[in-house]
Protein backbone atom coordinates (compact mmCIF):
# COMPACT_ATOMS: atom_id res chain seq x y z
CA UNK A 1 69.01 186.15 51.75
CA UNK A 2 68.44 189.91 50.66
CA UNK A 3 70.45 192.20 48.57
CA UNK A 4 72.92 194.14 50.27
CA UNK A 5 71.51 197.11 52.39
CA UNK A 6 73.47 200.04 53.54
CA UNK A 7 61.57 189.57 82.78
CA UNK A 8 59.20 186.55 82.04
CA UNK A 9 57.97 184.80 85.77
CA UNK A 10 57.57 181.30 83.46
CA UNK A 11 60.47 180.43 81.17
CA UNK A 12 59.24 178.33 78.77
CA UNK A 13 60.15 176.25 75.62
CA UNK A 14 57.45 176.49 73.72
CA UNK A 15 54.71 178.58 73.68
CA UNK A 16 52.56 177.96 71.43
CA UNK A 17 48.47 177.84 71.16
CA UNK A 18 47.98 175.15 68.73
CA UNK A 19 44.58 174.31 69.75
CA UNK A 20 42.83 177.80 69.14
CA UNK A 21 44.15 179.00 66.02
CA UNK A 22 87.97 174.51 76.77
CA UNK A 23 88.51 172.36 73.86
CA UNK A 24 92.44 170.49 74.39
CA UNK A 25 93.03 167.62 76.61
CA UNK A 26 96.09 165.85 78.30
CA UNK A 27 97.03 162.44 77.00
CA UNK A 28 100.43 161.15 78.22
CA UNK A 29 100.91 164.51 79.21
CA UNK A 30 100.45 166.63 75.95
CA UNK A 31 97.80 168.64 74.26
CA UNK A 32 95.09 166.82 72.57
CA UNK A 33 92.45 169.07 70.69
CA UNK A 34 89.06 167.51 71.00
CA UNK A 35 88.94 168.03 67.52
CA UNK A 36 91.83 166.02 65.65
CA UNK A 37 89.77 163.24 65.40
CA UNK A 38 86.75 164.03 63.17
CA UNK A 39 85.16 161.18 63.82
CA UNK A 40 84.80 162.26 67.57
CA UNK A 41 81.57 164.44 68.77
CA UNK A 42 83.28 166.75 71.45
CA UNK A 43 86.02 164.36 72.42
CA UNK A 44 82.92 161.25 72.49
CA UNK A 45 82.88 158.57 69.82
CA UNK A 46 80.75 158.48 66.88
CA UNK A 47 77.89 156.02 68.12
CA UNK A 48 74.51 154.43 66.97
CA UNK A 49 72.11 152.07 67.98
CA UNK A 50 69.75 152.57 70.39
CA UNK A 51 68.49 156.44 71.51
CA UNK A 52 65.83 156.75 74.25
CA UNK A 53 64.10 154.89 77.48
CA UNK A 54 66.75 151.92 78.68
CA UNK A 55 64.36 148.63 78.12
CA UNK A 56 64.23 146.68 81.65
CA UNK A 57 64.59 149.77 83.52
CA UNK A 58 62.28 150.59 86.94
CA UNK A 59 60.53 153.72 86.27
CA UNK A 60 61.07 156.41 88.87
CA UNK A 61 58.97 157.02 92.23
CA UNK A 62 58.44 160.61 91.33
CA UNK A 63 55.08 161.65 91.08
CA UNK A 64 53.48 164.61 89.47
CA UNK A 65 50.25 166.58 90.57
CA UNK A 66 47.37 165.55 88.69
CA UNK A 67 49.17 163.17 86.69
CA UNK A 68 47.38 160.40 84.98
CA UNK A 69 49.83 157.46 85.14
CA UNK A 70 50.36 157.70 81.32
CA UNK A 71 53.62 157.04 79.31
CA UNK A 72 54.16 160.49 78.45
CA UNK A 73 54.19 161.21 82.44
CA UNK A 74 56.04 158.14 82.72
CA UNK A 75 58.46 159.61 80.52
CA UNK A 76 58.66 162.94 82.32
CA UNK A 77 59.32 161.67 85.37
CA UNK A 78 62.13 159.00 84.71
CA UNK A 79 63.59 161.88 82.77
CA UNK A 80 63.59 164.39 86.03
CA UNK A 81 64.58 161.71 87.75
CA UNK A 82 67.62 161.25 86.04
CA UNK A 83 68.39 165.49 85.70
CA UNK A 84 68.01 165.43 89.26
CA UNK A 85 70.62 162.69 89.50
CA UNK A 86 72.96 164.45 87.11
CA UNK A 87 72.50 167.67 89.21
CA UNK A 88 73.16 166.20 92.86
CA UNK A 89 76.44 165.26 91.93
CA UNK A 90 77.57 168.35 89.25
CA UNK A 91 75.74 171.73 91.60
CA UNK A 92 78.31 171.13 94.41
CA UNK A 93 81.77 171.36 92.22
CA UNK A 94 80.34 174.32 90.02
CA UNK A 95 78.26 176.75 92.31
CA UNK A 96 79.34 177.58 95.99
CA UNK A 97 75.49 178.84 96.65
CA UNK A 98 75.05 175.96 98.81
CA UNK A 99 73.69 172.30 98.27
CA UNK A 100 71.64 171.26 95.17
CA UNK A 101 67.64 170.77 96.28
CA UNK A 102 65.23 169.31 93.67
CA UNK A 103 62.28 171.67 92.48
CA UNK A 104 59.65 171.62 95.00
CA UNK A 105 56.52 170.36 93.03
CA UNK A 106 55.89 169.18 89.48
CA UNK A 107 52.74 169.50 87.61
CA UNK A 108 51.20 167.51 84.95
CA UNK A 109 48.32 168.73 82.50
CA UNK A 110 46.23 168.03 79.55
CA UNK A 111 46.01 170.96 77.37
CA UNK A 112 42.36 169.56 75.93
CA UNK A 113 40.68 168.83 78.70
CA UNK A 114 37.69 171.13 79.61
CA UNK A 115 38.04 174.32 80.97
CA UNK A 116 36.53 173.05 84.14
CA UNK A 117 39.11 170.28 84.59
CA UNK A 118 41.99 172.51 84.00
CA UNK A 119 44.49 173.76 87.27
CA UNK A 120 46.56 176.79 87.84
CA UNK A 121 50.25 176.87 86.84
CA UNK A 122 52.40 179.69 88.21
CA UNK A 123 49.49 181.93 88.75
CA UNK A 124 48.00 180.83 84.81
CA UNK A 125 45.29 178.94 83.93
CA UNK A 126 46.42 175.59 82.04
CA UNK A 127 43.66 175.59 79.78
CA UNK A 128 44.51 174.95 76.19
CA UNK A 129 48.23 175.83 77.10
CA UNK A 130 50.50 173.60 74.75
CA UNK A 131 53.87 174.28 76.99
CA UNK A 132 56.48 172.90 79.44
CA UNK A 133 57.81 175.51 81.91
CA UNK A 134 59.82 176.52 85.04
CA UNK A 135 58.06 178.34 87.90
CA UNK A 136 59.85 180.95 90.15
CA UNK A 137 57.05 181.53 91.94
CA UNK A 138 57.15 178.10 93.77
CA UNK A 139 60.51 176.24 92.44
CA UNK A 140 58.28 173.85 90.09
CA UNK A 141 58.06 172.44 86.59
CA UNK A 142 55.32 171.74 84.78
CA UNK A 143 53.72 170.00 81.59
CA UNK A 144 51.42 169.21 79.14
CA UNK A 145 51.09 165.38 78.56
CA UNK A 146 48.22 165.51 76.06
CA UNK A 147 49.94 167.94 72.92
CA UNK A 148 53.35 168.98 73.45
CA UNK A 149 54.87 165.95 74.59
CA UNK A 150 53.45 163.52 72.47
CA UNK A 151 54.18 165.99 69.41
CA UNK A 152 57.74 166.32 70.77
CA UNK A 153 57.86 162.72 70.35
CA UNK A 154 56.49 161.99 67.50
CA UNK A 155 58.35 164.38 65.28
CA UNK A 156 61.88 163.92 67.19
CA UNK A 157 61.83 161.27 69.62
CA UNK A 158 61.81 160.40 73.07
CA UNK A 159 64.90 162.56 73.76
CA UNK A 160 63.69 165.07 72.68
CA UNK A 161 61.18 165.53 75.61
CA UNK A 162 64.30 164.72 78.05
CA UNK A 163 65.66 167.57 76.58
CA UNK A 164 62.93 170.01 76.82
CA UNK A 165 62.97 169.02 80.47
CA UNK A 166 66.51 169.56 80.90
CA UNK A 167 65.96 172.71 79.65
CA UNK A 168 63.18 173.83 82.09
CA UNK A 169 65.32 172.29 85.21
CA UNK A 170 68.27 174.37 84.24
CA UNK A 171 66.42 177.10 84.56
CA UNK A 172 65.65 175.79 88.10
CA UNK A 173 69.64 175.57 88.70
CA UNK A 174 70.18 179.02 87.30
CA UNK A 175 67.83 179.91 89.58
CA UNK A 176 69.12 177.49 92.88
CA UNK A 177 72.72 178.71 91.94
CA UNK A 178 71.87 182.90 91.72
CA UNK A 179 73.29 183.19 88.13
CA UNK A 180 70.73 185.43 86.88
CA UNK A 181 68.35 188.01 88.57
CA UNK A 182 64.87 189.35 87.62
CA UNK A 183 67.03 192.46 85.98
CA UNK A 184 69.03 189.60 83.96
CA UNK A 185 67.76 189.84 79.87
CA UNK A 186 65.21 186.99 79.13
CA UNK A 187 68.03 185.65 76.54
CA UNK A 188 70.26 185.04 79.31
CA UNK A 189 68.50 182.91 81.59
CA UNK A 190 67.50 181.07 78.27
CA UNK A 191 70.61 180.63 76.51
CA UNK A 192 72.23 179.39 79.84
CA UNK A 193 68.82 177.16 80.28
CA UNK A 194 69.85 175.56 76.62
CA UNK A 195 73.47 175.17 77.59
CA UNK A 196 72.59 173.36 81.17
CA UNK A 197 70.20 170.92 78.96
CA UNK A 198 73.21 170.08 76.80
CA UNK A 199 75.60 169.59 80.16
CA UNK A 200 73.31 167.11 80.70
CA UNK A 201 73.08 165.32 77.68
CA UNK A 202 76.08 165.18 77.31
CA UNK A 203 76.08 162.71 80.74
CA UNK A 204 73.61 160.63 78.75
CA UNK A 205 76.00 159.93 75.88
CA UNK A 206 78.42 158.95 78.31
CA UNK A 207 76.12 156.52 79.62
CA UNK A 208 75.67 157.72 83.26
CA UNK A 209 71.48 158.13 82.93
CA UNK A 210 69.80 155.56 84.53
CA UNK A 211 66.72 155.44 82.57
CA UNK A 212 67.96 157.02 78.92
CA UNK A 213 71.10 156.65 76.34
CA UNK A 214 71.49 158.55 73.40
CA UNK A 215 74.08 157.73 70.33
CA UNK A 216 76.33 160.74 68.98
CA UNK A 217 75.07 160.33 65.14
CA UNK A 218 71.42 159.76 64.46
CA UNK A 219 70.37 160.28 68.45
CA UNK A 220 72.13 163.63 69.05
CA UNK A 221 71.16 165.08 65.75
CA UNK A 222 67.64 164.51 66.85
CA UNK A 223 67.70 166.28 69.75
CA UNK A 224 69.31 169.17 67.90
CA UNK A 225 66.94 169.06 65.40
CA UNK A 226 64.05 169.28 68.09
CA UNK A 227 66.13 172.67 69.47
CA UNK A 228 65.89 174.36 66.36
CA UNK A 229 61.99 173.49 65.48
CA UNK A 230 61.51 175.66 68.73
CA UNK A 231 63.59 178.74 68.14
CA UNK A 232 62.36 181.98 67.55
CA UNK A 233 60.99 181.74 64.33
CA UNK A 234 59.76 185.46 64.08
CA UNK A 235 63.15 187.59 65.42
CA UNK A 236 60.63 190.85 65.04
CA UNK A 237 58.00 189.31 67.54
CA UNK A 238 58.84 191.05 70.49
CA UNK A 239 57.20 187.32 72.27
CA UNK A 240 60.96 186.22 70.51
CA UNK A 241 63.30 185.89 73.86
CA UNK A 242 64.51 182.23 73.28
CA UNK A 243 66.72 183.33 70.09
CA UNK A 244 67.23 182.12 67.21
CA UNK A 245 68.11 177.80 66.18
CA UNK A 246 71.74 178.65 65.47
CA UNK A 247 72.01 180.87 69.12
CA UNK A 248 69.78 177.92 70.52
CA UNK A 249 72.19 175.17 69.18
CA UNK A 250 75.19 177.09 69.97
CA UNK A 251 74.15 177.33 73.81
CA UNK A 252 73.57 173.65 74.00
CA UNK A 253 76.80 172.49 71.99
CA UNK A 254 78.94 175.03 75.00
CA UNK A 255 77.45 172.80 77.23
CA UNK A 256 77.79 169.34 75.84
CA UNK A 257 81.23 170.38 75.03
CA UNK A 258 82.25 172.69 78.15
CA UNK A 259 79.83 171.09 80.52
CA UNK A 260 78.29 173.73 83.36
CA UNK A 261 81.52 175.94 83.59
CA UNK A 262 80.99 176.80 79.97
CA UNK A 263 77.39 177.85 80.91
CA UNK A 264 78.46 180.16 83.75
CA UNK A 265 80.22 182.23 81.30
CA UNK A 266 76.86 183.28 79.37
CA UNK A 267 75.78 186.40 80.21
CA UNK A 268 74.56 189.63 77.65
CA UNK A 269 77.84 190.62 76.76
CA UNK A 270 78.99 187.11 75.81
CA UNK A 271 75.69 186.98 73.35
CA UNK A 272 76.31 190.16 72.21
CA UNK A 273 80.02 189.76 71.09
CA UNK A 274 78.82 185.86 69.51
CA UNK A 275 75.79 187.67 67.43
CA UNK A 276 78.67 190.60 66.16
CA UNK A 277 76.85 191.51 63.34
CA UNK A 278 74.66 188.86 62.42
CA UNK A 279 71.22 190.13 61.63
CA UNK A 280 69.00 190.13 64.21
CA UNK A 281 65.34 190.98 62.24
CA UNK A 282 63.56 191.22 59.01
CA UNK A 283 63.88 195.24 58.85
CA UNK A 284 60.71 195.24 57.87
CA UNK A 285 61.47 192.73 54.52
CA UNK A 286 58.14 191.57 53.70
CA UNK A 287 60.05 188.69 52.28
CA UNK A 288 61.39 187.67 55.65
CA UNK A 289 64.47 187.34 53.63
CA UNK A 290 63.58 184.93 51.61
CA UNK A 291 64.15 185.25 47.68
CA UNK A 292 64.50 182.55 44.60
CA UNK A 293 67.45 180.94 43.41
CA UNK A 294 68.30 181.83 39.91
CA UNK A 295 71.32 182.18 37.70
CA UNK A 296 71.22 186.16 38.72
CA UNK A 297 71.36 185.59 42.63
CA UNK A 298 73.98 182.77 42.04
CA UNK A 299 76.08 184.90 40.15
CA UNK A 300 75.92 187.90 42.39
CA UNK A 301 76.77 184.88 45.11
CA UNK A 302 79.82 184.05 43.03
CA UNK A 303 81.35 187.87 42.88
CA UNK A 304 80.72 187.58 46.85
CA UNK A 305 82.52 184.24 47.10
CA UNK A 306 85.43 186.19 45.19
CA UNK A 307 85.86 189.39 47.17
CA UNK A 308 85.16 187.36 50.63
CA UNK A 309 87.44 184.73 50.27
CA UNK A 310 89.68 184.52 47.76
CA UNK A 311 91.07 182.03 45.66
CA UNK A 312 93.37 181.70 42.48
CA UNK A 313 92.56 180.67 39.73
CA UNK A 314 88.75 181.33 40.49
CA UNK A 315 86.64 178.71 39.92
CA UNK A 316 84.43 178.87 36.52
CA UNK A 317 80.83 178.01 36.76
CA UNK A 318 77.94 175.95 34.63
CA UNK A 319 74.55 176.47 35.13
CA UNK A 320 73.44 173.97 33.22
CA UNK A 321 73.39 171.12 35.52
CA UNK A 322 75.22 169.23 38.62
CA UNK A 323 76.51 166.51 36.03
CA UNK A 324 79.64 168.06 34.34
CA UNK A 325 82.32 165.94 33.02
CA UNK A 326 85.35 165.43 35.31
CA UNK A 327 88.04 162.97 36.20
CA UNK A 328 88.61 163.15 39.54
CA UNK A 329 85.46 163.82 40.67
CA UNK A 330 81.34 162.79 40.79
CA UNK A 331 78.31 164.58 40.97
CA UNK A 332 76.82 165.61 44.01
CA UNK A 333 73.46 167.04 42.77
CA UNK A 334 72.47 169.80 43.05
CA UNK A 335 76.05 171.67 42.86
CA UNK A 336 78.87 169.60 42.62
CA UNK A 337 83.00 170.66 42.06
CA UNK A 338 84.81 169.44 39.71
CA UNK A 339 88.85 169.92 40.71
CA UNK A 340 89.93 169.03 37.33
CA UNK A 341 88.34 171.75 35.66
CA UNK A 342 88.02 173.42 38.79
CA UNK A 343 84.06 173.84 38.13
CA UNK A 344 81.13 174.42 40.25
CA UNK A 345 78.41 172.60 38.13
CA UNK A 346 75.04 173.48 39.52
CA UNK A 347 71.49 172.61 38.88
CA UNK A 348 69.23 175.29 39.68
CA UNK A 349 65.99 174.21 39.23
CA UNK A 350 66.86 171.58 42.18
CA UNK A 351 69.13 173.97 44.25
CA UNK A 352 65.70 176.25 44.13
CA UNK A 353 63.46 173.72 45.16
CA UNK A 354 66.03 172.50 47.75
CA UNK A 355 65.87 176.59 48.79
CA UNK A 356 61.94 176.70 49.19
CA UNK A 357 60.80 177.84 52.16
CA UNK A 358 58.89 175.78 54.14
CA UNK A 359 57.86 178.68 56.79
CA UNK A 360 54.48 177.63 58.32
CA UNK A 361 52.72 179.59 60.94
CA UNK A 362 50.67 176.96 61.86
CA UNK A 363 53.73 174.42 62.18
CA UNK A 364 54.68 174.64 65.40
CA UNK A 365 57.25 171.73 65.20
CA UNK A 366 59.16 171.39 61.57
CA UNK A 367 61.05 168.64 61.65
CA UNK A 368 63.18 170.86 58.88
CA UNK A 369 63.90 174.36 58.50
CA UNK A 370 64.42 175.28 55.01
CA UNK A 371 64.49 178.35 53.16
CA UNK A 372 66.87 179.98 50.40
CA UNK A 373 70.04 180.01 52.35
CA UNK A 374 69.81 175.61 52.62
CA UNK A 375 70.59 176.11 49.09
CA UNK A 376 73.11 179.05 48.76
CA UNK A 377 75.35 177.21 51.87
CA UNK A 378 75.39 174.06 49.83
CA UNK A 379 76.80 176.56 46.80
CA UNK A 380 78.92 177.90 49.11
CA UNK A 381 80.40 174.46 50.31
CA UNK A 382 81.36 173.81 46.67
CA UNK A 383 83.26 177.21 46.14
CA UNK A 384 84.94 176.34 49.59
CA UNK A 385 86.24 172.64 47.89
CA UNK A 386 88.08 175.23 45.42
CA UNK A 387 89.62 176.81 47.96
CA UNK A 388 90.74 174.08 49.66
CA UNK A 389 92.52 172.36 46.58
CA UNK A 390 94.23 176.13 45.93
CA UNK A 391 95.60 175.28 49.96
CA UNK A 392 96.94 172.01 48.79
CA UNK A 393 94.74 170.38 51.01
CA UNK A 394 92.59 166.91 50.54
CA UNK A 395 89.79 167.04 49.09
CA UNK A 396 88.31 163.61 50.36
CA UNK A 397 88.15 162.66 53.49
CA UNK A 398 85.95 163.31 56.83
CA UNK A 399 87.69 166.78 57.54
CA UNK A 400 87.29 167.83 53.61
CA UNK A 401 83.49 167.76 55.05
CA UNK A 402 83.96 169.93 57.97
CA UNK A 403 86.52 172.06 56.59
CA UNK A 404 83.91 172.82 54.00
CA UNK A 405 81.13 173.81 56.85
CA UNK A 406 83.53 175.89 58.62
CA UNK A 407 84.54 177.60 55.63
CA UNK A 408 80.91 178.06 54.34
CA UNK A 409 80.43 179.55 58.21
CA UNK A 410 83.47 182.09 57.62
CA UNK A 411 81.71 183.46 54.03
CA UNK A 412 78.53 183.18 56.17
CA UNK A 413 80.09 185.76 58.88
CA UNK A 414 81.15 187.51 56.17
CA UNK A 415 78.22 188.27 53.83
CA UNK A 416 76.83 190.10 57.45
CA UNK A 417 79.17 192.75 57.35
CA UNK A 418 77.48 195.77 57.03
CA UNK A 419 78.00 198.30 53.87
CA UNK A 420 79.66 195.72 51.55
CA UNK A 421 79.95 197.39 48.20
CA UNK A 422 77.07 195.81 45.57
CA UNK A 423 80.40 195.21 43.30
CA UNK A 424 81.21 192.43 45.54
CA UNK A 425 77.76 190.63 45.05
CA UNK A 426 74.90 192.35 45.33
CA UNK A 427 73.69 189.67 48.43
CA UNK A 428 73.46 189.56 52.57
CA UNK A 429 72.92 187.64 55.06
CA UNK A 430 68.97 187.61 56.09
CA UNK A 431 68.02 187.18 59.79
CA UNK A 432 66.88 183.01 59.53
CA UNK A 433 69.60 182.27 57.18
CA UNK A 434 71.81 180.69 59.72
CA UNK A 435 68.76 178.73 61.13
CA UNK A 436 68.10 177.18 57.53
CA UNK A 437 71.85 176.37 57.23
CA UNK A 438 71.64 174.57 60.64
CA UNK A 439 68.74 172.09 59.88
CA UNK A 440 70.49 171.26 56.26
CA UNK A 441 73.93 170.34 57.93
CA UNK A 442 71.67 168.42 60.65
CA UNK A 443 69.58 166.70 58.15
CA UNK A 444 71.54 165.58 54.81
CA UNK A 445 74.95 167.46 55.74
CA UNK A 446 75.87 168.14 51.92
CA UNK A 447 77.25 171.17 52.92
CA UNK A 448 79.24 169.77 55.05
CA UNK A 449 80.72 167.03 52.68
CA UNK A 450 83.88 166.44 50.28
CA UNK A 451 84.20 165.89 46.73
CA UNK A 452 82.25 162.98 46.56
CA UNK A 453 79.20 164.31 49.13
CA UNK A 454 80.57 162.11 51.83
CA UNK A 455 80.10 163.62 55.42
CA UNK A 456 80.42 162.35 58.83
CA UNK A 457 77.50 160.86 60.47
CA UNK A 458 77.25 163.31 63.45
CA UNK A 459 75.37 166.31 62.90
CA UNK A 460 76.47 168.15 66.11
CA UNK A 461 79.94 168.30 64.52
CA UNK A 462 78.73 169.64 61.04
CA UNK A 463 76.97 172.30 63.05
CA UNK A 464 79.99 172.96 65.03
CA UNK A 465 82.59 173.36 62.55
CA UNK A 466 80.10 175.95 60.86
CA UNK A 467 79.67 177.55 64.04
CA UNK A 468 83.39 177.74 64.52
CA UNK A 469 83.21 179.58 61.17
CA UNK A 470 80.77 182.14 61.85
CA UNK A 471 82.25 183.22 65.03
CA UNK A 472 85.81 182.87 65.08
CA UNK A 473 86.66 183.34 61.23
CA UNK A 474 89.20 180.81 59.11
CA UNK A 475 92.21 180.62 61.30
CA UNK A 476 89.77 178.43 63.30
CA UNK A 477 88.96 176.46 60.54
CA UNK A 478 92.86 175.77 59.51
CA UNK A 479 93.97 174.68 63.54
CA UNK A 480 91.10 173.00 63.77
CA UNK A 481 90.77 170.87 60.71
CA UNK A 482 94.64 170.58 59.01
């Protein structure tokens, strides 16, 4: 978070080398918003128990060149089994391009095995490549059972690789259905790739998979955890074409939410009005954005919080600590709000460390993203309790929490806009900000929790009421969450 300053032939979802270095519905015949209940994930319930493989369940008859009868080919094959399901029935209402045809041939791989034993995928070698990919060369989809898929599950879960498959088959369905051409921006095919995989998902938390269920809390924010760990982590590496965790998690919330109508209507100029002017690189910040928490950036954040969204009386602030004295209120370390005093207490020696960056070049799969902006949003949450008690509004309560994370999104949007005077904070937005902010309200959700630090359990509605902030602004925010 800075100071202000004036065609691929294999789509893949991860590439890298790790071995050599419409939101209302009718009920009784009036206008529902999927989001009055905030307990609901897009209209679903709330759920937990189980996520992954249905026990008791015959595996599928699929079979996968050079496949070696393991679990994790096991698992990719029940799990294109069941895409292939969802697919038969959904091509035919959404595309008129004719009748849905599964991909012609799928290909399994061990990334360490000798370079002797390894095969050709789409014209490539499959020697030490960590990957799972789409072919448009011959309609296929291919893996690698050894690394990626049992790193996939280890660090996310079995979904996880369901949804890295989804991913590759919509490109498949893009593909089968003429969406895209080989003129079409990389960024397109995989943004609508993302929101296919979350059509889909969305099936599986309605319970129509044969071989998989997911819940809506614990389950789902898995999955969307797994989506971020492989975004473009580097927006300057021109390799970058998958975009970013909070474009990534974006494309597969339209489709969870919209289903594959909502992914038809991705194309550049759709992208290009949703990024408006989010930043989309470093500009050559050797920092890659990333700077320490201290009283002097918080206070810089505070004049920002002022002149972006307003509220009277302005809240006063202690730096001294999280635990300040209040009434009506408890400590929710490490910035809480008190609304007696109407004071943002904050300890920043543990906002900082909550604000370290965790950046890894040689991580290929962080089960977190964190950097300084998972500790300035959770700031921000606590200004946007202040607010909220100025609106008369509650400040306990399951939509407290999301009103916060929508709010936080709007001063998000906000602290983008180019050529803000230093007077009204002398801090942007950074290019991986929004990323950070997306695995802290998937992980622990403070900033996306009321007075007391209670949030709801599902992450994919944390990360959508911030999203609804960033993009459409705080009217949003108030029809949404009143």
């Amino acid at each position: 978070m800075p100071k202000v300053r004036a065609t691929a032939i294999i789509t893949a979802a991860l590439l890298v080398v790790v071995l050599v270095a419409g939101c209302t519905r009718l009920i009784d015949g009036r206008a529902v918003s999927i989001y009055d209940d905030p307990f609901k994930v897009a209209g679903l319930p709330t759920t937990s128990g189980p996520s992954g493989p249905r026990p008791g369940v015959e595996n599928s008859t699929l079979t996968a060149t050079n496949g070696d009868g393991g679990p994790e080919d096991t698992l990719a094959l029940n799990a294109v089994e069941d895409i292939q399901t969802y697919w038969h029935g959904e091509f035919g209402k959404e595309f008129q391009s004719g009748d849905f045809k599964p991909v012609g041939a799928l290909l399994s791989w061990s990334a360490k095995a000798p370079r002797g034993d390894a095969r050709e995928f789409c014209k490539e070698t499959t020697f030490h490549l960590v990957n799972a990919a789409y072919c448009r060369l011959d309609n296929s989809i291919g893996w690698d059972r050894s690394v990626l898929l049992p790193a996939m599950t280890e660090t996310f879960g079995k979904m996880a690789v369901v949804m890295v498959l989804a991913h590759e088959y919509g490109h498949a369905v893009q593909t089968m259905a003429r969406l895209v051409g080989a003129k079409d921006p990389v960024i397109v095919k995989e943004q609508q790739a993302d929101c296919f995989a979350g059509a889909f998902m969305r099936s599986v938390a309605e319970g129509k998979s044969k071989h998989f269920t997911i819940n809506t809390s614990d389950g789902l924010n898995s999955v969307l955890a797994a989506t971020v760990a492989i975004r473009d982590s580097d927006p300057d590496d021109p390799e970058s074409v998958h975009g970013s965790a909070f474009e990534r998690v974006t494309a597969v919330q339209v489709g969870f939410t919209d289903g594959p109508k909502g992914c038809k209507r991705i194309d550049m100029d759709e992208i290009t009005q949703r990024r408006g002017n989010l930043p989309k690189d470093f500009g050559g910040d050797t920092g890659r954005g990333e700077y320490e928490i201290n009283k002097g950036t918080l206070v810089e954040l505070s004049k920002a919080l002022a002149a972006l969204l307003p509220t009277k009386p302005s809240p006063t602030y202690d730096y001294s600590g999280a635990k300040i004295a209040c009434r009506d209120g408890v400590a929710t370390e490490p910035v809480s709000y008190c609304p007696d005093t109407n004071t943002i207490g904050t300890d920043i020696p543990a906002l900082a460390q909550r604000g370290a960056s965790n950046w890894d070049v040689d991580d290929p799969l962080p089960l977190k993203v964190t950097g300084d902006y998972n500790g300035y949003i959770v700031f921000i949450s606590r200004y946007t309790l202040a607010v909220q008690q100025h609106n008369g509004q509650e400040l306990v309560g399951a939509k407290t929490g999301l009103r916060a994370a929508c709010l936080s999104g709007v001063i998000t949007g906000k602290l983008a806009a180019p050529n803000r005077p230093a007077a009204q904070g002398d801090i942007g937005l950074a290019a991986g900000d929004l990323d950070e902010a997306v695995s802290g309200l998937l992980t622990d959700g403070l900033a996306a929790s009321d007075v007391q630090g209670n949030t709801v359990r599902s992450g994919f509605a944390r990360v959508d009421a911030f999203r609804a902030g960033v993009i459409n602004g705080e009217k949003t925010c108030t029809s949404r969450y009143s």
